[in-house]
Structures are given as structure tokens and as C-alpha cells.
PDB file of N, CA and C in Angstrom:
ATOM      1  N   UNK A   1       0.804  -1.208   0.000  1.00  0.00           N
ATOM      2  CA  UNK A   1       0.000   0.000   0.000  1.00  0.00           C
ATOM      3  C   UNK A   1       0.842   1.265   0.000  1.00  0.00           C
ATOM      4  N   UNK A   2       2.412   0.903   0.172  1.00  0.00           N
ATOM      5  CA  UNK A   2       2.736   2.635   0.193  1.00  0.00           C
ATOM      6  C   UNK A   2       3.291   2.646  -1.338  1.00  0.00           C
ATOM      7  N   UNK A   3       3.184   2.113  -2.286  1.00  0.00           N
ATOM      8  CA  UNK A   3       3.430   2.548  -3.670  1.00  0.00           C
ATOM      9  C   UNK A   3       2.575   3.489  -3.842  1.00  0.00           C
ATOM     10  N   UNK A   4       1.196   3.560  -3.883  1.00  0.00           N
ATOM     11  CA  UNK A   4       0.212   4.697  -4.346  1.00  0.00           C
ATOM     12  C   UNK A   4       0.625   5.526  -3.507  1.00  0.00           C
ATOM     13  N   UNK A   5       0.845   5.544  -2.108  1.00  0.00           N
ATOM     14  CA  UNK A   5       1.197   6.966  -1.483  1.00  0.00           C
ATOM     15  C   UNK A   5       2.224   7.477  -2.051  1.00  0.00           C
ATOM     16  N   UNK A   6       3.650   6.902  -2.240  1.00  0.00           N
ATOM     17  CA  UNK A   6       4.342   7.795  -2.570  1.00  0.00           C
ATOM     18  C   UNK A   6       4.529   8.216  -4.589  1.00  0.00           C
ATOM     19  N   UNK A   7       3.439   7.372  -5.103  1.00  0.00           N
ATOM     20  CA  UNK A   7       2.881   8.085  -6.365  1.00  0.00           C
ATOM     21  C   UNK A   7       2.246   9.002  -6.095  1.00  0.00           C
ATOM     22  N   UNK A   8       1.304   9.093  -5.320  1.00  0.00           N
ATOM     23  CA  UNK A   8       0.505   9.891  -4.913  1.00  0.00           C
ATOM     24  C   UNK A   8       0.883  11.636  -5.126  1.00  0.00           C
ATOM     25  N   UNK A   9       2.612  11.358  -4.023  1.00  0.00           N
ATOM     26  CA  UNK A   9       2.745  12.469  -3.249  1.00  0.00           C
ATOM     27  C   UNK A   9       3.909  12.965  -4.822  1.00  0.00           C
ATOM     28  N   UNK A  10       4.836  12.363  -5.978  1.00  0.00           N
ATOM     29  CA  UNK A  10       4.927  12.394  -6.608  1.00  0.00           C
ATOM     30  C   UNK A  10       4.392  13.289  -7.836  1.00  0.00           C
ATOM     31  N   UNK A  11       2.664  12.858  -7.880  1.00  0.00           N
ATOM     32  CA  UNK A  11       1.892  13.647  -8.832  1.00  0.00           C
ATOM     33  C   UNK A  11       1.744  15.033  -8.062  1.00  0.00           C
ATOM     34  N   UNK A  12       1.556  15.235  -6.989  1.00  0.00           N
ATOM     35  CA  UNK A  12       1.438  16.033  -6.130  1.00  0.00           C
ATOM     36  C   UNK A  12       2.499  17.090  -6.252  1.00  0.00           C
ATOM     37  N   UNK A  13       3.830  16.713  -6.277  1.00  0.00           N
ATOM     38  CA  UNK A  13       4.828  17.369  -6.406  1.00  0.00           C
ATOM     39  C   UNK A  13       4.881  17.919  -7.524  1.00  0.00           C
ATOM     40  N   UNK A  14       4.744  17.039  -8.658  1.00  0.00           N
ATOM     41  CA  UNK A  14       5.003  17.575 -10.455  1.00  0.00           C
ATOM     42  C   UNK A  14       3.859  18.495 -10.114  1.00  0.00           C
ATOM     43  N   UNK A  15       2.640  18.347  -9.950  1.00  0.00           N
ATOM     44  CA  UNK A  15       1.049  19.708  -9.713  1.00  0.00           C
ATOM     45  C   UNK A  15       2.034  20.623  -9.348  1.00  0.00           C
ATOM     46  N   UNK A  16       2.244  20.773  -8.372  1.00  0.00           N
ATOM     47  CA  UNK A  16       2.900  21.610  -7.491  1.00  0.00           C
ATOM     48  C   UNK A  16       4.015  22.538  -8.332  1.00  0.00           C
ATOM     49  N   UNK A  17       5.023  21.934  -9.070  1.00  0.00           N
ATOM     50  CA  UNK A  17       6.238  22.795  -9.648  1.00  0.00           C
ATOM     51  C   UNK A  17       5.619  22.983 -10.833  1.00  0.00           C
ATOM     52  N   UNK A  18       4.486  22.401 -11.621  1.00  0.00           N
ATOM     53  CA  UNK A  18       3.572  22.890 -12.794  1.00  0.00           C
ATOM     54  C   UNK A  18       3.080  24.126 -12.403  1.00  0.00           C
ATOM     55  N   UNK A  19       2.445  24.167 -11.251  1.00  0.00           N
ATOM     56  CA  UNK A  19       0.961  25.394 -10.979  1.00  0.00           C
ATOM     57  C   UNK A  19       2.422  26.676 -10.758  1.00  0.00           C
ATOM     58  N   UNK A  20       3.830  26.422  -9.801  1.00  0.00           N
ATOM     59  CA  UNK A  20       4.392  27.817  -9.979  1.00  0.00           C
ATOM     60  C   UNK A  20       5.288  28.278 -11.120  1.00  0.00           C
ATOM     61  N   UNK A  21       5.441  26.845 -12.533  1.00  0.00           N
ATOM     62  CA  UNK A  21       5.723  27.357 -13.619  1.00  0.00           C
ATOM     63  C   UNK A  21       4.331  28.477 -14.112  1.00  0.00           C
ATOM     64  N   UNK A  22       3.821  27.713 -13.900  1.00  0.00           N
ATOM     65  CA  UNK A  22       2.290  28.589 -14.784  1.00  0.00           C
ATOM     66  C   UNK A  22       2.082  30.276 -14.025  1.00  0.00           C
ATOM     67  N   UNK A  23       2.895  29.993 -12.913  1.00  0.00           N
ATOM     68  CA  UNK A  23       2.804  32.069 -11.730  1.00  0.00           C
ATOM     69  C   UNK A  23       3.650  32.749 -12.419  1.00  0.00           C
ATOM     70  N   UNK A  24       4.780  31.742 -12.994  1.00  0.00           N
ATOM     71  CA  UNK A  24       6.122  32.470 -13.546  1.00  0.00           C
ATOM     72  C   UNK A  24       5.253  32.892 -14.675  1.00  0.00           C
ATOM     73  N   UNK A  25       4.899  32.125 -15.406  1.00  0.00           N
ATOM     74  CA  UNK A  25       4.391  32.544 -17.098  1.00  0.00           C
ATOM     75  C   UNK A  25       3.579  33.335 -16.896  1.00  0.00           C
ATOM     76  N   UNK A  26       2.475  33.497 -15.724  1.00  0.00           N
ATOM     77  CA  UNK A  26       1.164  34.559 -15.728  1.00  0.00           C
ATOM     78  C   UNK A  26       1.902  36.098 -15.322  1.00  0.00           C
ATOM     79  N   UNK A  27       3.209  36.142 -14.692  1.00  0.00           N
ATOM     80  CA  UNK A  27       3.896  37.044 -14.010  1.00  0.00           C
ATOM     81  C   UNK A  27       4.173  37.668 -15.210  1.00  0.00           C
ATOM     82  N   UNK A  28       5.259  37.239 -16.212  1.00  0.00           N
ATOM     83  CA  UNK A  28       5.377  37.896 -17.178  1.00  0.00           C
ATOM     84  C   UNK A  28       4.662  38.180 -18.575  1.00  0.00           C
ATOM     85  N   UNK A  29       4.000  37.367 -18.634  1.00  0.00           N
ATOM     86  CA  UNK A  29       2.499  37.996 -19.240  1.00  0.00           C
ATOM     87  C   UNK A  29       2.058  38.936 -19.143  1.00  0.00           C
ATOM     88  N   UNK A  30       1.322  39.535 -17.722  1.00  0.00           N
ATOM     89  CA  UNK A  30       1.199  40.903 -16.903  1.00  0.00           C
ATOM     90  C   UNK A  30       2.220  41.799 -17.264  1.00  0.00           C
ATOM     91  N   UNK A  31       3.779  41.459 -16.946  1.00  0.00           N
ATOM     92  CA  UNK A  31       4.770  42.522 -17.060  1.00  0.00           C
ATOM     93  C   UNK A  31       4.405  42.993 -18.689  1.00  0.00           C
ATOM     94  N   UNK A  32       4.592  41.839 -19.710  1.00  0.00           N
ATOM     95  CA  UNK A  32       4.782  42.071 -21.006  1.00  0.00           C
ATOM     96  C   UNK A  32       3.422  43.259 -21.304  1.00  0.00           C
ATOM     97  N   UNK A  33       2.439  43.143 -20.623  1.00  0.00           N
ATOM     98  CA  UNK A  33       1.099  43.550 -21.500  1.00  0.00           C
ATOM     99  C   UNK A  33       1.139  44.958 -20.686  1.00  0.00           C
ATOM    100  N   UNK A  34       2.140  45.314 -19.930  1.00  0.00           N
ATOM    101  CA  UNK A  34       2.388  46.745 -19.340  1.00  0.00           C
ATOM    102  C   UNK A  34       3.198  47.558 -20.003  1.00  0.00           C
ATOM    103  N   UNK A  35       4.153  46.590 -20.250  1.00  0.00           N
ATOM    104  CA  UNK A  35       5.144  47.253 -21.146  1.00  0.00           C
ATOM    105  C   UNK A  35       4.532  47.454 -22.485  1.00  0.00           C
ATOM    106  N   UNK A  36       3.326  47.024 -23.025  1.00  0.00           N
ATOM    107  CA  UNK A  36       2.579  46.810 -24.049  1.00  0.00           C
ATOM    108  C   UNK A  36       1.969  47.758 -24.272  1.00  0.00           C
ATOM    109  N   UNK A  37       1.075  48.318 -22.786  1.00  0.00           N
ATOM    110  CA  UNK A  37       0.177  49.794 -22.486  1.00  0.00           C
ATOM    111  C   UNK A  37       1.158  50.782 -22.533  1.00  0.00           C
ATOM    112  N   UNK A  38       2.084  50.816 -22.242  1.00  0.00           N
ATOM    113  CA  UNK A  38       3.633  52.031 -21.782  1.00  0.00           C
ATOM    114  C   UNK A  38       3.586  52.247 -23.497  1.00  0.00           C
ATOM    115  N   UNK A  39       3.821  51.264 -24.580  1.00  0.00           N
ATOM    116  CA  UNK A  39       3.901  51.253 -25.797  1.00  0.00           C
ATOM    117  C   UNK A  39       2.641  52.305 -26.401  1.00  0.00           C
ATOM    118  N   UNK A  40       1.365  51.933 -26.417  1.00  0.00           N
ATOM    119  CA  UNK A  40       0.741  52.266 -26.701  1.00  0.00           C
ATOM    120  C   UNK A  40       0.527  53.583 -26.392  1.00  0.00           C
ATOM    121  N   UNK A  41       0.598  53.813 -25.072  1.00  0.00           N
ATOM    122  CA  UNK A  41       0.401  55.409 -24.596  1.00  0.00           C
ATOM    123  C   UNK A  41       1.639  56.540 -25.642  1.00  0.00           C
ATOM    124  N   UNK A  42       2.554  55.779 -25.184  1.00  0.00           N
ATOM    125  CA  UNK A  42       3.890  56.600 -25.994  1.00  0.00           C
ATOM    126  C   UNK A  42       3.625  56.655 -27.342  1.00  0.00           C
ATOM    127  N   UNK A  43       3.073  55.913 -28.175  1.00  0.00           N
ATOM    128  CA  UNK A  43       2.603  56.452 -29.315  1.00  0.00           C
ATOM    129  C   UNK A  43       1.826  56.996 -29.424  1.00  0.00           C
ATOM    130  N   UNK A  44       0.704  57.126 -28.789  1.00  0.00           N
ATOM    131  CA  UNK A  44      -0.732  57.920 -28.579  1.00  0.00           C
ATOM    132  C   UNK A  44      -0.130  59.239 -28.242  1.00  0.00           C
ATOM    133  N   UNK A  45       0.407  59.706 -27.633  1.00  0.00           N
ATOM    134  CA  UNK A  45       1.194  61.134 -27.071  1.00  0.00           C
ATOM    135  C   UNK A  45       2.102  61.504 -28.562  1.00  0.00           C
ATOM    136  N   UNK A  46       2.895  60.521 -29.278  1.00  0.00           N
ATOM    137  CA  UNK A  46       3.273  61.103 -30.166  1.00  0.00           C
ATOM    138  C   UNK A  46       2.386  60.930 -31.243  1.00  0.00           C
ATOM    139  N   UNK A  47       1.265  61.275 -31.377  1.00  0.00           N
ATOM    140  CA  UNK A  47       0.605  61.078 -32.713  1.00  0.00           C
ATOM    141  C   UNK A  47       0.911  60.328 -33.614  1.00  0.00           C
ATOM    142  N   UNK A  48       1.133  59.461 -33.496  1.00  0.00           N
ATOM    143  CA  UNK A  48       1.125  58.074 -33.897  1.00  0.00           C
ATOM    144  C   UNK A  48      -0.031  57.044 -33.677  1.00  0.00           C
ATOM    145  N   UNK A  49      -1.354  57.197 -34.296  1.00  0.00           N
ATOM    146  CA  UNK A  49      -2.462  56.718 -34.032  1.00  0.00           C
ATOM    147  C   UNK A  49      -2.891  55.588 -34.277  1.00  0.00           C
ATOM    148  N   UNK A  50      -1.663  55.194 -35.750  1.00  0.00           N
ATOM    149  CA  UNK A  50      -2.531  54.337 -36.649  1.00  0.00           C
ATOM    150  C   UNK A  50      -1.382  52.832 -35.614  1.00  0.00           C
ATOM    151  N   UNK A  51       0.253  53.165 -34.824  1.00  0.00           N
ATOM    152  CA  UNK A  51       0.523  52.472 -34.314  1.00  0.00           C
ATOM    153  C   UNK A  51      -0.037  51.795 -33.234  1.00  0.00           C
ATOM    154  N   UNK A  52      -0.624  53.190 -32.427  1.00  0.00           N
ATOM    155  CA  UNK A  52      -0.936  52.767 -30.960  1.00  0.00           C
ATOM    156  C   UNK A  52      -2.124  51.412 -31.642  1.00  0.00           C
ATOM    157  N   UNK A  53      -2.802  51.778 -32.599  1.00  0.00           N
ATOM    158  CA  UNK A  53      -4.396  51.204 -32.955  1.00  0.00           C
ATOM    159  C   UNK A  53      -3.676  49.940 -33.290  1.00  0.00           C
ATOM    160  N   UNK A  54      -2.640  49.776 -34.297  1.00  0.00           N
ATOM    161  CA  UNK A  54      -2.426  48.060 -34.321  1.00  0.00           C
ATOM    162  C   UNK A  54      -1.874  47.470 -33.330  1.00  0.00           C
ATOM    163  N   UNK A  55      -1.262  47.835 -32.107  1.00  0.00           N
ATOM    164  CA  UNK A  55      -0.803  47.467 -30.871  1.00  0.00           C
ATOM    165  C   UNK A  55      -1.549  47.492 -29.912  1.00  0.00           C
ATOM    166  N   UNK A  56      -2.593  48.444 -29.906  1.00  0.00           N
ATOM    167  CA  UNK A  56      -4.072  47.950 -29.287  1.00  0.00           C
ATOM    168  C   UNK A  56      -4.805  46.983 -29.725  1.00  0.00           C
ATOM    169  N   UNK A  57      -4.919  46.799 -31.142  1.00  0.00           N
ATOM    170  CA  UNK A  57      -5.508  45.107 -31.606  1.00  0.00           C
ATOM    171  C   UNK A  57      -4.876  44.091 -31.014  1.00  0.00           C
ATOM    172  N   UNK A  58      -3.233  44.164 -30.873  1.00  0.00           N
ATOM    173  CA  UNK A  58      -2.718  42.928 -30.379  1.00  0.00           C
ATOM    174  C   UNK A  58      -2.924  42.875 -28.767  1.00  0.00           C
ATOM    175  N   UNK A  59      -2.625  43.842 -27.811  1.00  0.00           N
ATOM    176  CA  UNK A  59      -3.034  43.509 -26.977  1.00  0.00           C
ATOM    177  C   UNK A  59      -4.428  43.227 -26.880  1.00  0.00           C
ATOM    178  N   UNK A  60      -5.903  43.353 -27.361  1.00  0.00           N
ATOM    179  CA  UNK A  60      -7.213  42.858 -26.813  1.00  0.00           C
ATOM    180  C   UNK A  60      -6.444  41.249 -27.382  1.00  0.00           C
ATOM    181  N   UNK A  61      -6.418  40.654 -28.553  1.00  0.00           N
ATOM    182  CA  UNK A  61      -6.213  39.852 -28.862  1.00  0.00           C
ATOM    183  C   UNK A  61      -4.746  38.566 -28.069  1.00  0.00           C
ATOM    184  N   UNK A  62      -3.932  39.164 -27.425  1.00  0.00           N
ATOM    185  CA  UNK A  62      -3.002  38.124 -26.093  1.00  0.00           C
ATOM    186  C   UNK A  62      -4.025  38.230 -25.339  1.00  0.00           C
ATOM    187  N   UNK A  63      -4.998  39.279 -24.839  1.00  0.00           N
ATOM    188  CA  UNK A  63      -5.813  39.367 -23.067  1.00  0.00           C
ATOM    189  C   UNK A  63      -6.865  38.353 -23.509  1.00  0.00           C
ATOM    190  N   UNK A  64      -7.719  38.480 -24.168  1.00  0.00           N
ATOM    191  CA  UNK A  64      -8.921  37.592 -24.908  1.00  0.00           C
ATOM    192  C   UNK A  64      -8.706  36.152 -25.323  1.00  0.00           C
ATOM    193  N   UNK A  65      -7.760  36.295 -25.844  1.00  0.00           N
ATOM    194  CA  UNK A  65      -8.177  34.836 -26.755  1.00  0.00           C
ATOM    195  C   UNK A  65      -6.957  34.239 -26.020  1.00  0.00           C
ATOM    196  N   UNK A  66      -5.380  34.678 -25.475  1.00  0.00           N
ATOM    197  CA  UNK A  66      -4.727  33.872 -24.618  1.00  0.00           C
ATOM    198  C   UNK A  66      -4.823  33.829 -23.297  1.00  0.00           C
ATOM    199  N   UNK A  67      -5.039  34.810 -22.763  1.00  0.00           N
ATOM    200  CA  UNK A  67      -5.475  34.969 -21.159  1.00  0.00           C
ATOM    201  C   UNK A  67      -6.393  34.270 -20.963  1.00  0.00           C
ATOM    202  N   UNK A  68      -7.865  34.593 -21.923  1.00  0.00           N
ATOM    203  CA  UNK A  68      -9.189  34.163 -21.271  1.00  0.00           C
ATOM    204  C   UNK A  68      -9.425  35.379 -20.270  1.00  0.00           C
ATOM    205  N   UNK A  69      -9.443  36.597 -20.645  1.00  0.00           N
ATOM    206  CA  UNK A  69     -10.024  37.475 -19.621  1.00  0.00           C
ATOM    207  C   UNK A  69     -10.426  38.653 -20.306  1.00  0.00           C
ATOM    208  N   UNK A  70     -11.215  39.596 -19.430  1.00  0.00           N
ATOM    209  CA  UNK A  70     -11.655  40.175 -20.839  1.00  0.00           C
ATOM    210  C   UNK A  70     -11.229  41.354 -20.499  1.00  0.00           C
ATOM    211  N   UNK A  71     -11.348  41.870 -21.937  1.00  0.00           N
ATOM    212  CA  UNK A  71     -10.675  42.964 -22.100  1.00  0.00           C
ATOM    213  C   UNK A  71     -10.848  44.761 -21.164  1.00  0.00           C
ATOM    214  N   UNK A  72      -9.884  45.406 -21.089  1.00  0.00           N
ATOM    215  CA  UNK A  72      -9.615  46.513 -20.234  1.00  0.00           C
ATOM    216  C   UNK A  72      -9.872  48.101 -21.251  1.00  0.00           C
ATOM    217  N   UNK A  73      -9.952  48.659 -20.848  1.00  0.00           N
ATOM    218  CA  UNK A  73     -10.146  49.895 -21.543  1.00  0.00           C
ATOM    219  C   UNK A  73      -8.498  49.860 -22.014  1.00  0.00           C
ATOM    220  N   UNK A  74      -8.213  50.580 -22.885  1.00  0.00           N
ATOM    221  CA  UNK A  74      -7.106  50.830 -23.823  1.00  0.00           C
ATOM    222  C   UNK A  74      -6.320  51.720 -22.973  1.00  0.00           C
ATOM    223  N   UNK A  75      -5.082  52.321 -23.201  1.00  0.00           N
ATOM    224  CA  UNK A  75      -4.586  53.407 -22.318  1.00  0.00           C
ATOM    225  C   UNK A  75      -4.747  54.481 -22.880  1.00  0.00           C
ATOM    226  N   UNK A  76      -5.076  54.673 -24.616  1.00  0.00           N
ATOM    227  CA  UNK A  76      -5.474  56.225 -24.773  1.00  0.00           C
ATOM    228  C   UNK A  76      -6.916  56.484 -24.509  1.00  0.00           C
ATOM    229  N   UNK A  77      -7.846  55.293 -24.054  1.00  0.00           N
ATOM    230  CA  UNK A  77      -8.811  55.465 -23.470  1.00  0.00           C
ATOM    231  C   UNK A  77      -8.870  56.247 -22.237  1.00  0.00           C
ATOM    232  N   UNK A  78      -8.048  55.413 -21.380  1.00  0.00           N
ATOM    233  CA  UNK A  78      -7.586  56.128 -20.010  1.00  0.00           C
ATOM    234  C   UNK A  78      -6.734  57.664 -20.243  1.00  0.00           C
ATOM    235  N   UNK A  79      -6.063  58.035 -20.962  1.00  0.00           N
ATOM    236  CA  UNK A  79      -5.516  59.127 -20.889  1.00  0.00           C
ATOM    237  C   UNK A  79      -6.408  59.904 -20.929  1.00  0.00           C
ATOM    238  N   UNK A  80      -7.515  59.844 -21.805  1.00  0.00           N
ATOM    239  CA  UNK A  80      -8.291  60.838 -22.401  1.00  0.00           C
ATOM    240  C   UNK A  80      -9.761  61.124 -21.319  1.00  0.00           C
ATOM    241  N   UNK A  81      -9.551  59.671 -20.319  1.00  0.00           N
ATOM    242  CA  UNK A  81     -11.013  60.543 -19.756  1.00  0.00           C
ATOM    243  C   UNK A  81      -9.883  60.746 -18.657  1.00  0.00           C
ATOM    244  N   UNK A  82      -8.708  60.616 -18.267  1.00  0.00           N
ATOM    245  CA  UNK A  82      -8.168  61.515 -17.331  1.00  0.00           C
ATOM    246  C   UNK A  82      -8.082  62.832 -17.553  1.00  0.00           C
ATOM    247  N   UNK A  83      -7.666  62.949 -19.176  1.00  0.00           N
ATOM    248  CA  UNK A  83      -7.639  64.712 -19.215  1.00  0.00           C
ATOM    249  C   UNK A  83      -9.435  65.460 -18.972  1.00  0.00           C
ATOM    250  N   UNK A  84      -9.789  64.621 -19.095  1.00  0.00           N
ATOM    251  CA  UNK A  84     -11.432  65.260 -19.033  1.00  0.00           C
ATOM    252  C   UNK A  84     -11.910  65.708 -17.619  1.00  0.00           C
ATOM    253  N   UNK A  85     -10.521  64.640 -16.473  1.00  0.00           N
ATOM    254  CA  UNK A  85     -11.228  65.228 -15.069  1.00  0.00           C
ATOM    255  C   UNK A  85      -9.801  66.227 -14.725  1.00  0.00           C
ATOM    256  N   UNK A  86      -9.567  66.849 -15.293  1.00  0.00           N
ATOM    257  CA  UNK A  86      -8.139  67.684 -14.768  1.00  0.00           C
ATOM    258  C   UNK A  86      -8.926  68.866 -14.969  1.00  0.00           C
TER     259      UNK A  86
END
């Protein structure tokens, strides 16, 4: 009977160093899709519209269809109703 336990504790372990590969990958995911918004804004400020707009397609499209989460207002979204409360 202790073969299944220590299979057991085995699968348990591989779960275990799987679920904090998958924190590492969700960690920089997050970082990447900031550095993604930082992108977007910086072109939005330099009039560069038609960039920020295809780098806003790609980010809804990593958050949506690879995340599984849904999508956030854009950052020249956010810039623009910030300038509206200044």
C-alpha cells in the first residue's frame, strides 16, 4: 500500500512545480502587456495613431483569446477621460 502513497505524493509534487511554472508565465504575461500599455500610450502622445491602434488590436487579442479574460479599456482610453477630469 505505500506505492500509491508515494505516487501519490509524486503527482502532487510535479502539480505543485507545474501550478508555480504557470505564476512564472502569468507574471510575465502581466509585465509584457504593461510594457505593451507604456507602448501604446507613448505612441498615442506622439501622434502616432494608426501604431498605438495596431498594438491595441494585439493587446485585446493576447488578453482575450490567450489569457481568457476580458478585455480593459485601452490606455489612450484612459488618458483621455483623465484629461477630461483635470
Amino acid at each position: 500500500m505505500a506505492e500509491p502513497t508515494s505516487r501519490s505524493r509524486e503527482l502532487e509534487a510535479e502539480v505543485a512545480r507545474l501550478m508555480e511554472e504557470v505564476d512564472r508565465y502569468r507574471t510575465a504575461t502581466e509585465d509584457a502587456l504593461q510594457q505593451l500599455d507604456w507602448c501604446i500610450g507613448y505612441f498615442v502622445g506622439s501622434k502616432q495613431a494608426r501604431v498605438a491602434k495596431a498594438l491595441g488590436s494585439n493587446r485585446t487579442y493576447i488578453r482575450t483569446h490567450l489569457l481568457q479574460r476580458p478585455e480593459l479599456a485601452a490606455p489612450e482610453e484612459n488618458a483621455n477621460a483623465t484629461k477630461g477630469t483635470s
